[in-house]
N, C-alpha and C. Protein backbone atom coordinates (compact mmCIF):
# COMPACT_ATOMS: atom_id res chain seq x y z
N UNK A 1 2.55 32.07 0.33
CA UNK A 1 3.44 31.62 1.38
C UNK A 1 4.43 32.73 1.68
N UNK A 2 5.12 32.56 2.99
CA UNK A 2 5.79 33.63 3.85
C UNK A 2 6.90 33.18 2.63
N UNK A 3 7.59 34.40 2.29
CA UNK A 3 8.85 34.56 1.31
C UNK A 3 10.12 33.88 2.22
N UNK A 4 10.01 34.04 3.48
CA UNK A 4 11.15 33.17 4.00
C UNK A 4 11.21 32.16 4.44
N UNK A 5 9.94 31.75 4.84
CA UNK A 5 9.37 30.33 4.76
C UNK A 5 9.83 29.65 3.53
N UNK A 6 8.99 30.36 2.48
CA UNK A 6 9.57 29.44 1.14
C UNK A 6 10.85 29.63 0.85
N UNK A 7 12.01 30.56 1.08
CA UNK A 7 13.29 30.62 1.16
C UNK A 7 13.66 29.12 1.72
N UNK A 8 13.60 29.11 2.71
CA UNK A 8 13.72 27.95 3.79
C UNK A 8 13.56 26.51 3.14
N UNK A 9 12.21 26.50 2.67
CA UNK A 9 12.20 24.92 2.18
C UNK A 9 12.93 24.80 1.34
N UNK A 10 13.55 25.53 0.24
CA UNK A 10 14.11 25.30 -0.91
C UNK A 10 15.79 25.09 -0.53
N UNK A 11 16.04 25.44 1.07
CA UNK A 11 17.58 25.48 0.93
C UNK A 11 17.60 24.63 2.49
N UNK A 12 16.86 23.81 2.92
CA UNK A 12 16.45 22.91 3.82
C UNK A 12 17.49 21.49 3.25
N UNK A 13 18.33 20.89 4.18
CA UNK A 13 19.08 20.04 4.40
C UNK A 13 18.22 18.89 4.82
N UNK A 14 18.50 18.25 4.22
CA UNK A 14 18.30 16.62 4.96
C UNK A 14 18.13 16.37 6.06
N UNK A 15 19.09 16.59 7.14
CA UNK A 15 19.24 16.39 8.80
C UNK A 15 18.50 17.30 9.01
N UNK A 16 17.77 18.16 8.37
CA UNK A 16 16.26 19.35 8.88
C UNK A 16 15.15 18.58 9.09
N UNK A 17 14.98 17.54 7.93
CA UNK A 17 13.77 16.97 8.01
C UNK A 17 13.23 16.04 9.20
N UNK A 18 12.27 16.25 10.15
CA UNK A 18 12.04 15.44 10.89
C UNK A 18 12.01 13.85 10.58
N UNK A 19 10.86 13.77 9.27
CA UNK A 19 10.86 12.35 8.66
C UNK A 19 12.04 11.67 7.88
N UNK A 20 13.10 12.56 7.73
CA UNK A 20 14.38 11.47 7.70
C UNK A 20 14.28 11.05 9.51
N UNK A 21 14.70 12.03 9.87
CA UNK A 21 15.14 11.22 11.52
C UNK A 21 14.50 10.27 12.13
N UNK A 22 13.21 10.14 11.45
CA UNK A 22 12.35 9.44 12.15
C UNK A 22 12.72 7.82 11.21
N UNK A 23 12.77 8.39 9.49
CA UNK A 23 13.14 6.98 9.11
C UNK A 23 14.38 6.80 9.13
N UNK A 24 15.48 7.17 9.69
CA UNK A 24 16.57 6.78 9.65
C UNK A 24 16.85 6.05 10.85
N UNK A 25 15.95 6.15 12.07
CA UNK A 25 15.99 5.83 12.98
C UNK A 25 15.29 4.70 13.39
N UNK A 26 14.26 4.64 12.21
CA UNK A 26 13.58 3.08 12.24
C UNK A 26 14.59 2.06 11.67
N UNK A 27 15.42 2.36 10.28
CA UNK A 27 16.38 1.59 10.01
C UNK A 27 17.29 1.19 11.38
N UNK A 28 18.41 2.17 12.19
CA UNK A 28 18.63 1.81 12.88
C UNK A 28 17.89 0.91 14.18
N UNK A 29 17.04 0.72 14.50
CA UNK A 29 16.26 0.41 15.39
C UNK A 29 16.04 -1.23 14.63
N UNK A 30 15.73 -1.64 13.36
CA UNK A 30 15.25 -2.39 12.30
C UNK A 30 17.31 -3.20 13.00
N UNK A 31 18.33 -2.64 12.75
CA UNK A 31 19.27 -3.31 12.39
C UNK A 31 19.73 -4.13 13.92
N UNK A 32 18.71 -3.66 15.18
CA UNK A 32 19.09 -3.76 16.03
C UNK A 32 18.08 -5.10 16.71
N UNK A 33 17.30 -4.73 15.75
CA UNK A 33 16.16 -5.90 16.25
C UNK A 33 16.01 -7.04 15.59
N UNK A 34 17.01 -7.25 14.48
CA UNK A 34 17.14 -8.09 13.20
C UNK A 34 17.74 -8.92 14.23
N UNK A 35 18.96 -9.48 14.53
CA UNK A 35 19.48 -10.30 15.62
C UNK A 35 18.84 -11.09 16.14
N UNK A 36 18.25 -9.86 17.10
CA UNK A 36 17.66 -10.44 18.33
C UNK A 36 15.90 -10.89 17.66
N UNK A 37 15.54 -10.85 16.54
CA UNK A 37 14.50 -11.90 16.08
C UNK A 37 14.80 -13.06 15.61
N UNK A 38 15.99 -12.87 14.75
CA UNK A 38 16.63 -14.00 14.24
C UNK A 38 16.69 -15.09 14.97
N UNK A 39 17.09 -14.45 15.94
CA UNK A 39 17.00 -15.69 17.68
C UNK A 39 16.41 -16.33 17.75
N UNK A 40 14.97 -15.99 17.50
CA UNK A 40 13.45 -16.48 17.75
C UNK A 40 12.68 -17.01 16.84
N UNK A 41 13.40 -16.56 15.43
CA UNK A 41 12.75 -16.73 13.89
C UNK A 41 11.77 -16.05 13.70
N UNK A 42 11.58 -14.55 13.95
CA UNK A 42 10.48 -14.04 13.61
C UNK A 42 10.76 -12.72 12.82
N UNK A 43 9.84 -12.15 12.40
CA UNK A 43 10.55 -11.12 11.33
C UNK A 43 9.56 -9.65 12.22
N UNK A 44 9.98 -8.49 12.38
CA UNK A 44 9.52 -7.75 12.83
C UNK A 44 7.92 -7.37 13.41
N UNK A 45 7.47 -7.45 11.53
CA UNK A 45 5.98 -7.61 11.67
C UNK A 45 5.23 -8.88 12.53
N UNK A 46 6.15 -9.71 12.31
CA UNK A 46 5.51 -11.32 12.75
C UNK A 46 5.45 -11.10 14.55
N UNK A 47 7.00 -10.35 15.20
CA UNK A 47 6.64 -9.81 16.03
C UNK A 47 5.74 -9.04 16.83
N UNK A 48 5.53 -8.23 16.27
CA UNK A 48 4.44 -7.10 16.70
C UNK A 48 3.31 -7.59 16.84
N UNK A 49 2.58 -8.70 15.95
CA UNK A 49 1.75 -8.80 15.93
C UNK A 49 1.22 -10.04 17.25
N UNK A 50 2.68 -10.87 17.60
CA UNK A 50 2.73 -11.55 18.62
C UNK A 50 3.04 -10.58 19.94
N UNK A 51 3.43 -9.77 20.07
CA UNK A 51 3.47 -8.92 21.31
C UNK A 51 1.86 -8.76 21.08
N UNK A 52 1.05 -8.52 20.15
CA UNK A 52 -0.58 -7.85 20.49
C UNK A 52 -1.05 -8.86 21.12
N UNK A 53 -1.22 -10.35 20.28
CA UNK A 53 -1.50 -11.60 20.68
C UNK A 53 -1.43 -11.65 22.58
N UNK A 54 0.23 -11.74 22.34
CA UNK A 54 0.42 -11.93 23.77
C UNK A 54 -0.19 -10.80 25.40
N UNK A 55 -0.87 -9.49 24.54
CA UNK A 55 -1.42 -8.62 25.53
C UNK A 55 -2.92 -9.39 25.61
N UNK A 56 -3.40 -10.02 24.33
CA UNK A 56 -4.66 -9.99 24.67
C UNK A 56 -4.71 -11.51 23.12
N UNK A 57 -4.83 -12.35 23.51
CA UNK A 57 -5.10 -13.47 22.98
C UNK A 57 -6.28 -13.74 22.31
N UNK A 58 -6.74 -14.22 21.18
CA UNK A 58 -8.16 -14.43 20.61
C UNK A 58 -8.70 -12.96 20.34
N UNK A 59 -7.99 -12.66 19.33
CA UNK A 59 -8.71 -11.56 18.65
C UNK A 59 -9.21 -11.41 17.08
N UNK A 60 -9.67 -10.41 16.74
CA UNK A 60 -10.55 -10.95 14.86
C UNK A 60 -8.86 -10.16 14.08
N UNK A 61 -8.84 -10.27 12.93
CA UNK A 61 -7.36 -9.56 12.06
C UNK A 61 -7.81 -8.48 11.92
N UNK A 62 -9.36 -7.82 12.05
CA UNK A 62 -9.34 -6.73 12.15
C UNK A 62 -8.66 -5.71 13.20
N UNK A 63 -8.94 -6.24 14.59
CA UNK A 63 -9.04 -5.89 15.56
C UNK A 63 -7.24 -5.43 15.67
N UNK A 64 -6.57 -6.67 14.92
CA UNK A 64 -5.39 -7.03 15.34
C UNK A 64 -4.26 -5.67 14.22
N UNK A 65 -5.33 -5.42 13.49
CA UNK A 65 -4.80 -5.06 12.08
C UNK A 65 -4.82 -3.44 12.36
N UNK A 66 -6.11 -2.94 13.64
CA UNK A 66 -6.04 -1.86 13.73
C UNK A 66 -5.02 -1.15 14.83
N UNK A 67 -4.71 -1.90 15.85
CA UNK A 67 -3.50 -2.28 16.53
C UNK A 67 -2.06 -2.10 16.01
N UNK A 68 -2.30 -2.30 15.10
CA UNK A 68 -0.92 -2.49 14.65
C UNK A 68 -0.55 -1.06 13.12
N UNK A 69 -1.67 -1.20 12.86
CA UNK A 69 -1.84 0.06 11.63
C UNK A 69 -1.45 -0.46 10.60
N UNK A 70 -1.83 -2.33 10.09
CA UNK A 70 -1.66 -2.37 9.36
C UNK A 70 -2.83 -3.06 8.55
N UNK A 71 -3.06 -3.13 6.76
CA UNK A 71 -4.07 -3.37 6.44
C UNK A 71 -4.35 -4.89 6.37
N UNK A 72 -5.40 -4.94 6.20
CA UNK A 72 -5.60 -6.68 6.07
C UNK A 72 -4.81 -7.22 4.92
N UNK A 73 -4.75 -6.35 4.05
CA UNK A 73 -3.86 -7.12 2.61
C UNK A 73 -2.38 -7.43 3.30
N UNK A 74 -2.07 -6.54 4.44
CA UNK A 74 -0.57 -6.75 4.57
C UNK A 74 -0.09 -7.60 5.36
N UNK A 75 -1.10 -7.55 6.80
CA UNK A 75 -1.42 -8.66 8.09
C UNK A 75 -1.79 -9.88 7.23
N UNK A 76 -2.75 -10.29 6.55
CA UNK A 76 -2.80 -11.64 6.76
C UNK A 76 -1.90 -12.70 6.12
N UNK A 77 -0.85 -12.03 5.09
CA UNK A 77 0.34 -12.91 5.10
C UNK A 77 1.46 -13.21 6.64
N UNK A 78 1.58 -12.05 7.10
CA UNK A 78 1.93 -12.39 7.95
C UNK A 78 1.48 -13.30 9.16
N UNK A 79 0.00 -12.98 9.27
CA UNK A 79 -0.52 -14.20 9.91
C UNK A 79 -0.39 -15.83 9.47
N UNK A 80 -0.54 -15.77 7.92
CA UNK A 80 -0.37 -17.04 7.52
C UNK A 80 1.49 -17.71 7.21
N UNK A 81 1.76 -16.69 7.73
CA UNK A 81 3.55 -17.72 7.82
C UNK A 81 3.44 -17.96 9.78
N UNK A 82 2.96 -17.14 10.45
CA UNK A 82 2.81 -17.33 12.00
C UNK A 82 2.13 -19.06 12.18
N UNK A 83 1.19 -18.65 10.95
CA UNK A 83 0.01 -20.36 11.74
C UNK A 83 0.92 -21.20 11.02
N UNK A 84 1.68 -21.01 9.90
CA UNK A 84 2.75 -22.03 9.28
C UNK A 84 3.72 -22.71 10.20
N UNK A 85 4.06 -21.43 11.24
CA UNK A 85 5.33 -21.70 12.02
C UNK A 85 4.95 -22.33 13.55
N UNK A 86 3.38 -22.73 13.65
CA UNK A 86 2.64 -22.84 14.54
C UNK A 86 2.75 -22.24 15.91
N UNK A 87 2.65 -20.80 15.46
CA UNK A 87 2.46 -20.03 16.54
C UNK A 87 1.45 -19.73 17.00
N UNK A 88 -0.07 -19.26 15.71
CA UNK A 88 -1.35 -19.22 16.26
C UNK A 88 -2.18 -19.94 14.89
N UNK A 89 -3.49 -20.46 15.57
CA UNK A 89 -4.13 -20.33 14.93
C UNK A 89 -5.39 -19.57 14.33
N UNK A 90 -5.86 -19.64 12.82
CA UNK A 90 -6.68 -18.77 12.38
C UNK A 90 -8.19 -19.56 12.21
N UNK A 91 -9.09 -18.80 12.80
CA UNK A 91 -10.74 -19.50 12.76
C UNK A 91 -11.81 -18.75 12.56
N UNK A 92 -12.46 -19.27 11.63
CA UNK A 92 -14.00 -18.17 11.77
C UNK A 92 -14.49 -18.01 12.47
N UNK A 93 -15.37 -16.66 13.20
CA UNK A 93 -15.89 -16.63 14.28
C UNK A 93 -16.87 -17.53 14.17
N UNK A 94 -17.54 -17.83 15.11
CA UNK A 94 -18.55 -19.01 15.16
C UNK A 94 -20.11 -17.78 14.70
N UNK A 95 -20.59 -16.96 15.77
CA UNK A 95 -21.35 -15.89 15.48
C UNK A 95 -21.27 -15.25 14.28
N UNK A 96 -20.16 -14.77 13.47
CA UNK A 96 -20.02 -13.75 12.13
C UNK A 96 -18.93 -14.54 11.29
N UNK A 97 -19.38 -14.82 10.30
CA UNK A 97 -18.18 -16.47 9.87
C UNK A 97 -17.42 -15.25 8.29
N UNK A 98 -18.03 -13.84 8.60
CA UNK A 98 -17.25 -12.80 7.72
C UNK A 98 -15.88 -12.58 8.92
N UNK A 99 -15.83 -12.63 10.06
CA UNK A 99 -14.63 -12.22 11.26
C UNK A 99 -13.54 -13.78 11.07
N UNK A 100 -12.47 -13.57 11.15
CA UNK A 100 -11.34 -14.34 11.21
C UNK A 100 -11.01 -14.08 12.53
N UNK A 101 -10.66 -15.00 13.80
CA UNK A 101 -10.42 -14.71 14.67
C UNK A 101 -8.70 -15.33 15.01
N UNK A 102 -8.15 -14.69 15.62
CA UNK A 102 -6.64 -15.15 15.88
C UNK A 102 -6.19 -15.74 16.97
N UNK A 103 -5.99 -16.82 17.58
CA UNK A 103 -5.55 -17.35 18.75
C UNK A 103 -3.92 -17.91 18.75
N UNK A 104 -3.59 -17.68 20.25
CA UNK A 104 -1.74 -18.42 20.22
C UNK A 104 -2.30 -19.98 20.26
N UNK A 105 -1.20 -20.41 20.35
CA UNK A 105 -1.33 -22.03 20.09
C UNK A 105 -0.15 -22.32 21.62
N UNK A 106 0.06 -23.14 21.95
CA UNK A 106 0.99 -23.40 23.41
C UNK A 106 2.41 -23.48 22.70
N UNK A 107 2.73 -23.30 21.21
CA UNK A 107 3.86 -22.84 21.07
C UNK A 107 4.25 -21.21 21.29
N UNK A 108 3.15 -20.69 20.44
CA UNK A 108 2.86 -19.63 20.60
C UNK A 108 3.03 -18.69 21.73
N UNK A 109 2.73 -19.24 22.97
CA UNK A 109 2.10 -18.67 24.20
C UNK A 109 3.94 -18.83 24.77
N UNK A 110 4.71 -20.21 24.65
CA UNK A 110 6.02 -20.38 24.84
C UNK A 110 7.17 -19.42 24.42
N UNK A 111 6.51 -18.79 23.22
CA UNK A 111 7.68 -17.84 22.48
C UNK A 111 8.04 -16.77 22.99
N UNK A 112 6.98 -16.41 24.18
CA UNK A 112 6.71 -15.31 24.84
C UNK A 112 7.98 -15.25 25.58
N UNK A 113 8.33 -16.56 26.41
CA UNK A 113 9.65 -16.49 27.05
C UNK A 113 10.54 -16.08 26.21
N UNK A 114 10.72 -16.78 25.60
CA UNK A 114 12.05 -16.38 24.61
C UNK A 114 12.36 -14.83 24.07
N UNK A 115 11.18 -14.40 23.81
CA UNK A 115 11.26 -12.92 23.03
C UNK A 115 10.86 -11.87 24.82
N UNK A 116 11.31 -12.36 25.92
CA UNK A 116 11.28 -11.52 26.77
C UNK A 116 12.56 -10.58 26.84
N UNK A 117 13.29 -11.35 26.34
CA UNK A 117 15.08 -10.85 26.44
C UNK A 117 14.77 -9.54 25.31
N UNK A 118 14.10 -9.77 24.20
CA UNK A 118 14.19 -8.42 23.46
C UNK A 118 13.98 -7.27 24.15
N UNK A 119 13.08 -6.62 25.21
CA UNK A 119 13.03 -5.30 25.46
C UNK A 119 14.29 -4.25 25.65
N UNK A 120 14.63 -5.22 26.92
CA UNK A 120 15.45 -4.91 27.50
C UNK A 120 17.07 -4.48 26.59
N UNK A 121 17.08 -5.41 25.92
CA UNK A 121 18.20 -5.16 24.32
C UNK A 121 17.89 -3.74 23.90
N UNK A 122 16.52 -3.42 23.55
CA UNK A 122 16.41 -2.11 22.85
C UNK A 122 16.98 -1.40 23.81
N UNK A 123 16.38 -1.79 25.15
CA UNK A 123 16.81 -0.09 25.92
C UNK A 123 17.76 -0.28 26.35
N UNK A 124 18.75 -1.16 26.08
CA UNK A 124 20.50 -0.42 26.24
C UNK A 124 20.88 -0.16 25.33
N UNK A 125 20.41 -0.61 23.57
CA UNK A 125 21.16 -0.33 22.53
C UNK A 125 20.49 1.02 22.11
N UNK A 126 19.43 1.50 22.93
CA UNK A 126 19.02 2.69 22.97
C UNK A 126 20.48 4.07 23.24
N UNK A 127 20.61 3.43 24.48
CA UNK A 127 21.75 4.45 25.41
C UNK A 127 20.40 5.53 26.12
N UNK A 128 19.24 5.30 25.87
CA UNK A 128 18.54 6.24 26.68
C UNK A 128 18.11 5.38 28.16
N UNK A 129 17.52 6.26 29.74
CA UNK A 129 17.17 5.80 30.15
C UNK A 129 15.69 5.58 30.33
N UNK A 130 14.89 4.59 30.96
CA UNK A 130 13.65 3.99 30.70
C UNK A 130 12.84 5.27 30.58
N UNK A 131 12.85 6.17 31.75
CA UNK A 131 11.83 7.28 31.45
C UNK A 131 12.11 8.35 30.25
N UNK A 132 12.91 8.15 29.57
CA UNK A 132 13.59 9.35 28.83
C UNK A 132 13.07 8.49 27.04
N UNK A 133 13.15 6.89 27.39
CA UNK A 133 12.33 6.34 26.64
C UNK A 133 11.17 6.06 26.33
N UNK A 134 10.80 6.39 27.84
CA UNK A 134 8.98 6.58 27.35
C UNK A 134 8.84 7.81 27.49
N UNK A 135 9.42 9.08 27.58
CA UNK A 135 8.99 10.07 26.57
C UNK A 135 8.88 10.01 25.10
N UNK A 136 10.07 9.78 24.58
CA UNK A 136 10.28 9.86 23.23
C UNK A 136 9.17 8.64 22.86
N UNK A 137 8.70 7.79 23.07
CA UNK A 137 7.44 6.81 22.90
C UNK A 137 6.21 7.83 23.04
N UNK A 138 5.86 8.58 23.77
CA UNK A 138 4.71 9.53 23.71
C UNK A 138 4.48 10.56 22.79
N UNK A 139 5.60 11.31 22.95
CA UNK A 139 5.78 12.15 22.05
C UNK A 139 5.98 11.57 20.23
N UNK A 140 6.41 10.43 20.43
CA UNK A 140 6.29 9.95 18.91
C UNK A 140 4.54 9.67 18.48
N UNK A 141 4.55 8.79 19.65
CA UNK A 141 2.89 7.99 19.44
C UNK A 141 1.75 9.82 19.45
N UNK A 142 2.19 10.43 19.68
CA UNK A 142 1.06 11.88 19.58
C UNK A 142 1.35 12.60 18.38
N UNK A 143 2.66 12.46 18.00
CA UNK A 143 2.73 12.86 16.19
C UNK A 143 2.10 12.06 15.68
N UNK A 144 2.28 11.02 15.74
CA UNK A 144 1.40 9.48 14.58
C UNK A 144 -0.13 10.02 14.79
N UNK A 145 -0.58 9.96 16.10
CA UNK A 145 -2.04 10.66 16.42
C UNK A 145 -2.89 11.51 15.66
N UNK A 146 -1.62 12.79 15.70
CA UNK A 146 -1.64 14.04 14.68
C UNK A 146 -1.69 13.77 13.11
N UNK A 147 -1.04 13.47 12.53
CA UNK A 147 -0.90 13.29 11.59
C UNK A 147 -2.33 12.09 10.73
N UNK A 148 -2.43 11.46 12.23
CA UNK A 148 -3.65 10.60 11.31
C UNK A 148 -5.02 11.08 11.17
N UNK A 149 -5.18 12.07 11.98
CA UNK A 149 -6.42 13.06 11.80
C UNK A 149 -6.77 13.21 10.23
């Protein structure tokens, strides 16, 4: 390794590291969205996985799991406090009875109103404006890209 390169990492600050900023910024982002789920009773993950729902309804936990980047060990608790809270329900596919398929339920499909007010929350407690926020959304989502190679 370049001698000042390795100089560098060894006397590298905290606020250097990209992946603090990135997790320090999920915390903040986490403290901002805590509230405004609370509202709704849903917990982040439980979210996300109802924004997928709500793009595209009746899908397998795989499908839902790759969406979201998370594993089946971690999704299907969260699915099973969702069908608790009767938001969706969970069914074997009829064709492949190895596929779990995920559907909203008409509570489900209702919550949608309610959790419409969240966007809009982020992007003022952002302080950025919309296009300046979907940069930083691209440019994040093409590191994640990178990195998952």
């Amino acid at each position: 390794m370049d001698q000042t390169l390795n100089d560098k990492a060894h006397t590298a600050k905290l606020d250097d590291f990209l992946c603090f900023a990135i997790y320090s910024a999920h915390h903040a982002l986490n403290r901002v969205y805590k509230p405004l789920l609370d509202a709704i009773g849903l917990t982040y993950t439980q979210y996300i996985a109802m924004v997928t729902l709500w793009e595209q309804d009746d899908q397998t936990v795989g499908s839902l799991g790759e969406k979201l980047f998370l594993e089946s060990s971690t999704l299907t608790p969260v699915l099973k406090r969702l069908e608790a809270l009767g938001f969706i329900v969970r069914t074997r596919d009829r064709t492949d009875e190895r596929q779990v398929r995920v559907q909203l339920t008409v509570a489900g499909r209702a919550l949608q109103e309610q959790a419409k007010t969240i966007p809009p929350c982020i992007l003022e407690a952002s302080g950025l404006e919309m296009d300046e926020l979907a940069r930083l959304k691209t440019e994040i989502a093409t590191l994640r890209s990178s990195l998952l190679r």
